[in-house]
N, C-alpha and C. Protein backbone atom coordinates (compact mmCIF):
# COMPACT_ATOMS: atom_id res chain seq x y z
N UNK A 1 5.16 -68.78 -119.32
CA UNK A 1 5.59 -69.76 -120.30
C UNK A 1 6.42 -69.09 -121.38
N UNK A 2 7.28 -70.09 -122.02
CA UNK A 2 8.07 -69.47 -123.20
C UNK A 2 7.22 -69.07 -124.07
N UNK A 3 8.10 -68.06 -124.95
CA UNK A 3 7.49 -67.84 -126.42
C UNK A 3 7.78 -68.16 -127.71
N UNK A 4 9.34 -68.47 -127.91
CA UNK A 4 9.80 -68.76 -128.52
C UNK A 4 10.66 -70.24 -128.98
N UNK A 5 9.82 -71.31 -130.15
CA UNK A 5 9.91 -72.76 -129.56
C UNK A 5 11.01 -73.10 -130.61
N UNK A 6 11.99 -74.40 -129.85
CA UNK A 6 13.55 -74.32 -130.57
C UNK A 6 13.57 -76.43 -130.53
N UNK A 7 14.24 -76.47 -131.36
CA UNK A 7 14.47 -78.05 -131.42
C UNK A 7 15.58 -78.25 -130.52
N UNK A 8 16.16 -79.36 -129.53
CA UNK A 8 16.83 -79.47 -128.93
C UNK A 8 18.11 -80.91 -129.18
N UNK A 9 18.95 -81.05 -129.52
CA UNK A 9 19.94 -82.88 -129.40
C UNK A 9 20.96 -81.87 -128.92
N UNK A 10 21.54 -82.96 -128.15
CA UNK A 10 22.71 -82.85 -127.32
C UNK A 10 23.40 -83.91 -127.88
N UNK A 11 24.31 -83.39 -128.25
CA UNK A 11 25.59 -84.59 -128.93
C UNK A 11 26.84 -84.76 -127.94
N UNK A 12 27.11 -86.05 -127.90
CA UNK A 12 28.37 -86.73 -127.59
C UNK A 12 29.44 -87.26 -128.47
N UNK A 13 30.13 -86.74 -129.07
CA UNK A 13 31.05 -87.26 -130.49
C UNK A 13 29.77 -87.31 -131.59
N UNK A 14 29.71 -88.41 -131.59
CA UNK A 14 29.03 -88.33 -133.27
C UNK A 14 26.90 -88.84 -132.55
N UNK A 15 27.07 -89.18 -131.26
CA UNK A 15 26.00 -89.62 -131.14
C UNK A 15 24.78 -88.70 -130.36
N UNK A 16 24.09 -88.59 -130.83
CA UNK A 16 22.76 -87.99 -130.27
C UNK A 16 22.16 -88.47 -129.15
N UNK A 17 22.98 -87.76 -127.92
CA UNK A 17 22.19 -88.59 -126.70
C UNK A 17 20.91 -87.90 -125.64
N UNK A 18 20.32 -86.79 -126.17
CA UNK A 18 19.19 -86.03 -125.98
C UNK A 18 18.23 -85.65 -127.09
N UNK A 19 17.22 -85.59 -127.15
CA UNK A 19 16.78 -84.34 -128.33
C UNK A 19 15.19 -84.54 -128.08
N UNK A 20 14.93 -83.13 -128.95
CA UNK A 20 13.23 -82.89 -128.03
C UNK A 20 12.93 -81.64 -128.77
N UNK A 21 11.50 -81.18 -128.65
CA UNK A 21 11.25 -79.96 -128.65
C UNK A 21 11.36 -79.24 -127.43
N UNK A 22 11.66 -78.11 -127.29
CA UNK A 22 11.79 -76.95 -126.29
C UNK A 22 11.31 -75.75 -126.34
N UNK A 23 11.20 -74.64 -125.30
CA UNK A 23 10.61 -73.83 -125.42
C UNK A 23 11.72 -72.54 -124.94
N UNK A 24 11.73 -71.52 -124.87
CA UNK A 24 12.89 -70.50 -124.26
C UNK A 24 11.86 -69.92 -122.64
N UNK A 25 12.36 -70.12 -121.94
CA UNK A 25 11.99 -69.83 -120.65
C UNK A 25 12.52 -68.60 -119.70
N UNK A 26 11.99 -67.75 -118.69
CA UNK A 26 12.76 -67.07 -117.65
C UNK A 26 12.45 -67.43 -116.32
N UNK A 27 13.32 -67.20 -115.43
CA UNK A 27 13.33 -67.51 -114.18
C UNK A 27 13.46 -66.18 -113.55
N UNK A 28 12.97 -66.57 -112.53
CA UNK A 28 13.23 -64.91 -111.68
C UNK A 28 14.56 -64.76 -111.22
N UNK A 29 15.80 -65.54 -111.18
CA UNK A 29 17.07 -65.07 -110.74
C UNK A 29 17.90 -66.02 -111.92
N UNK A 30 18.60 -65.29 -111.99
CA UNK A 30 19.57 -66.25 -113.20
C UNK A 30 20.78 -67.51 -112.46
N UNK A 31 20.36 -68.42 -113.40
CA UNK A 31 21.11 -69.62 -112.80
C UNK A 31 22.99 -69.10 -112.72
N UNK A 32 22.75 -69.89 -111.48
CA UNK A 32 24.86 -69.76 -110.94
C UNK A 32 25.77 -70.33 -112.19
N UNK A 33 25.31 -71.12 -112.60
CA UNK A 33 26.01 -72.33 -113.16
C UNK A 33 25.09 -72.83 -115.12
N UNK A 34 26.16 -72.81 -116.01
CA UNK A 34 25.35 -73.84 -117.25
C UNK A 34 25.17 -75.44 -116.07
N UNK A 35 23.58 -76.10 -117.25
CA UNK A 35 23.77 -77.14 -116.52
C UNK A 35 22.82 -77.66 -117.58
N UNK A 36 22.50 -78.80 -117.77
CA UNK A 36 21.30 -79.73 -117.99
C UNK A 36 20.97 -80.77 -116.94
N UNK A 37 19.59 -80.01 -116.78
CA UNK A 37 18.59 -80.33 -115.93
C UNK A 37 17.74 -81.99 -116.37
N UNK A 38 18.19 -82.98 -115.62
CA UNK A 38 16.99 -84.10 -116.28
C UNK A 38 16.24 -84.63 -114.91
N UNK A 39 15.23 -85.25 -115.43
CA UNK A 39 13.92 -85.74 -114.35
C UNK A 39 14.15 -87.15 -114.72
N UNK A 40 13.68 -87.83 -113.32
CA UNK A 40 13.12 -89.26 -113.64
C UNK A 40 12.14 -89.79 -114.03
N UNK A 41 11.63 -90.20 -115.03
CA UNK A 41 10.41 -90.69 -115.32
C UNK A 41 10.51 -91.90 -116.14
N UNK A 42 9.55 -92.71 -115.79
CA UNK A 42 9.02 -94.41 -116.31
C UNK A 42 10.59 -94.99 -116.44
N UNK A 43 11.29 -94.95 -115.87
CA UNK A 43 12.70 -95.53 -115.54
C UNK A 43 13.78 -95.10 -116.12
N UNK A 44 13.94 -94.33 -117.02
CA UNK A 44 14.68 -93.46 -117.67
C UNK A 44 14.52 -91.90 -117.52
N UNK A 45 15.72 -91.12 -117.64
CA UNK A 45 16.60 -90.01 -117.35
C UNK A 45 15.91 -88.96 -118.41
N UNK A 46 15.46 -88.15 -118.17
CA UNK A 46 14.35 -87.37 -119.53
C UNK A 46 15.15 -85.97 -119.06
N UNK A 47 15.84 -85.57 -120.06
CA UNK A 47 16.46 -84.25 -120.24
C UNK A 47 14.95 -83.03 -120.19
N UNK A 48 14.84 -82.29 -118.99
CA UNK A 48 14.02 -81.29 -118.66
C UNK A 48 14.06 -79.98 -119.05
N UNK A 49 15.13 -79.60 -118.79
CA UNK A 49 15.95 -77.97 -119.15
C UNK A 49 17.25 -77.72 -119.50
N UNK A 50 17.94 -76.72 -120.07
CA UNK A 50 19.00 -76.36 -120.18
C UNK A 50 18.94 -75.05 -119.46
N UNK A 51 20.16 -74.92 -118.56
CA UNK A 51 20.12 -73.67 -118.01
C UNK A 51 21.44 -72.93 -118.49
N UNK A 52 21.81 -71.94 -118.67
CA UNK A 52 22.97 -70.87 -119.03
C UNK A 52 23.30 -70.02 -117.59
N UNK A 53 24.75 -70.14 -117.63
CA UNK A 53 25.25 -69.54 -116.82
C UNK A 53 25.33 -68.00 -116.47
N UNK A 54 24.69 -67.55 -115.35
CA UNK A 54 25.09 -66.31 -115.15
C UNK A 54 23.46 -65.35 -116.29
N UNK A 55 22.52 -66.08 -116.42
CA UNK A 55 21.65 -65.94 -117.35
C UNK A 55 20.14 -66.32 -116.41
N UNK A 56 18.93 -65.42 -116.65
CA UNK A 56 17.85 -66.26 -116.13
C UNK A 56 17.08 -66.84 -117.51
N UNK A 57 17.69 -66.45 -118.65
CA UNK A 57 17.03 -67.47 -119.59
C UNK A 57 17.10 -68.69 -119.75
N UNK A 58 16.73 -69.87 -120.29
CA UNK A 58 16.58 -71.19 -120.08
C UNK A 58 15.68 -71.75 -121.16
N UNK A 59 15.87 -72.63 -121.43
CA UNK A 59 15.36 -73.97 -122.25
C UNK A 59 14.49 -75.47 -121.65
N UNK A 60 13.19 -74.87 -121.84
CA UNK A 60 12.15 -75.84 -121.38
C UNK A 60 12.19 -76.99 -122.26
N UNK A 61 12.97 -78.27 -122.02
CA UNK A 61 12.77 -79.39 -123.00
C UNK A 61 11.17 -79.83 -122.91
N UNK A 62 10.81 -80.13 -123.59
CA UNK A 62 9.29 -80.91 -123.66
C UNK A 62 9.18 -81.79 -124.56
N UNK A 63 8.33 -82.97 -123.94
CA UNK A 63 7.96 -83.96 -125.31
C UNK A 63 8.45 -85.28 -124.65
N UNK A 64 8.02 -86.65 -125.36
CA UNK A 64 8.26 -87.79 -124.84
C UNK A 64 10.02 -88.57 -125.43
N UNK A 65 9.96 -87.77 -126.78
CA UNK A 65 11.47 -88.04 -127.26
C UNK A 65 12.64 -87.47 -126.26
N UNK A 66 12.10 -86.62 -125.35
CA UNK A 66 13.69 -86.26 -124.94
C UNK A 66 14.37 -87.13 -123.94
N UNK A 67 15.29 -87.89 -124.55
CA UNK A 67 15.70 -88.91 -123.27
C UNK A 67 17.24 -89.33 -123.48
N UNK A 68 17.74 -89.11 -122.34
CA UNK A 68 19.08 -89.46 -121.88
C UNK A 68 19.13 -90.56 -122.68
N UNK A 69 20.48 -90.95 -122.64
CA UNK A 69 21.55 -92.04 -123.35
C UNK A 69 21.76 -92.69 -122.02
N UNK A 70 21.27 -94.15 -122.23
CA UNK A 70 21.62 -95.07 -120.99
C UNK A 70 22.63 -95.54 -120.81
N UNK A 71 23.71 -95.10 -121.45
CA UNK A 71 25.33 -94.88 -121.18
C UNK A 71 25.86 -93.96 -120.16
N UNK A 72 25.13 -93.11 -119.57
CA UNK A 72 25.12 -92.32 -118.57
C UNK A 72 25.59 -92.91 -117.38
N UNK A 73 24.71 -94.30 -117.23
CA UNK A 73 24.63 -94.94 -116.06
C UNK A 73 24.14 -94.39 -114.71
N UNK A 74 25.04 -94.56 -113.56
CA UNK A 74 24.31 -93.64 -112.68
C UNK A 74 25.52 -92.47 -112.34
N UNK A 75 26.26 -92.28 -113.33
CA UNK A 75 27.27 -90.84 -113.21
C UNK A 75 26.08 -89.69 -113.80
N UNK A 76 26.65 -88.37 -113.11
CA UNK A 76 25.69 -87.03 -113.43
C UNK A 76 25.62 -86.80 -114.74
N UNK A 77 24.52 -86.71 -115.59
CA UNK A 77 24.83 -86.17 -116.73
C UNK A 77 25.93 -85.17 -116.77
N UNK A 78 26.47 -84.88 -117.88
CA UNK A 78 27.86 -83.49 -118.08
C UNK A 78 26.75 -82.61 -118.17
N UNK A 79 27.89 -81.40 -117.63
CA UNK A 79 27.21 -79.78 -117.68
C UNK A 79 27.49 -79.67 -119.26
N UNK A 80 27.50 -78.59 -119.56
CA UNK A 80 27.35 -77.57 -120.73
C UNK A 80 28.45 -76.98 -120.63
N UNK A 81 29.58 -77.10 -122.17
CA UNK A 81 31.09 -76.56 -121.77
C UNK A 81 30.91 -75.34 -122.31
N UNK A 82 31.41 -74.21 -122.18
CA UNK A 82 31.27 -72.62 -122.30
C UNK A 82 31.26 -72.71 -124.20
């Protein structure tokens, strides 16, 4: 588990379409690609992780606030621009 715990929003122009508490995480191989990671749950899109490119560190979102913007629709959430 992480050790170190970080607040999380993901902004789109002026609007807040994620946010949560998080935790800093490692993986045993570092992700290929930045990305945000979301799960399905109770019918809405719940932002899970942030991953960094070329990095096995990572961002455990947690908590019931973290939730996609239902403007998303059913296009992929956006990655993470450098």
């Amino acid at each position: 588990m992480g050790s170190e715990k970080v607040r999380v929003e993901v902004v789109r122009g002026r609007t807040i379409v994620a946010s949560g508490p998080g935790v800093w995480v490692s993986s045993e191989q570092p992700s290929p690609y930045e990305a945000l990671v979301y799960r399905h749950e109770d019918g809405a899109n719940e932002l899970s992780e942030i991953r960094f490119r070329h990095s096995a560190d990572a961002i455990r979102v947690e908590g019931a606030e973290a939730r996609a913007d239902a403007g998303h629709g059913d296009a992929s959430p956006p990655d993470i621009d450098e």
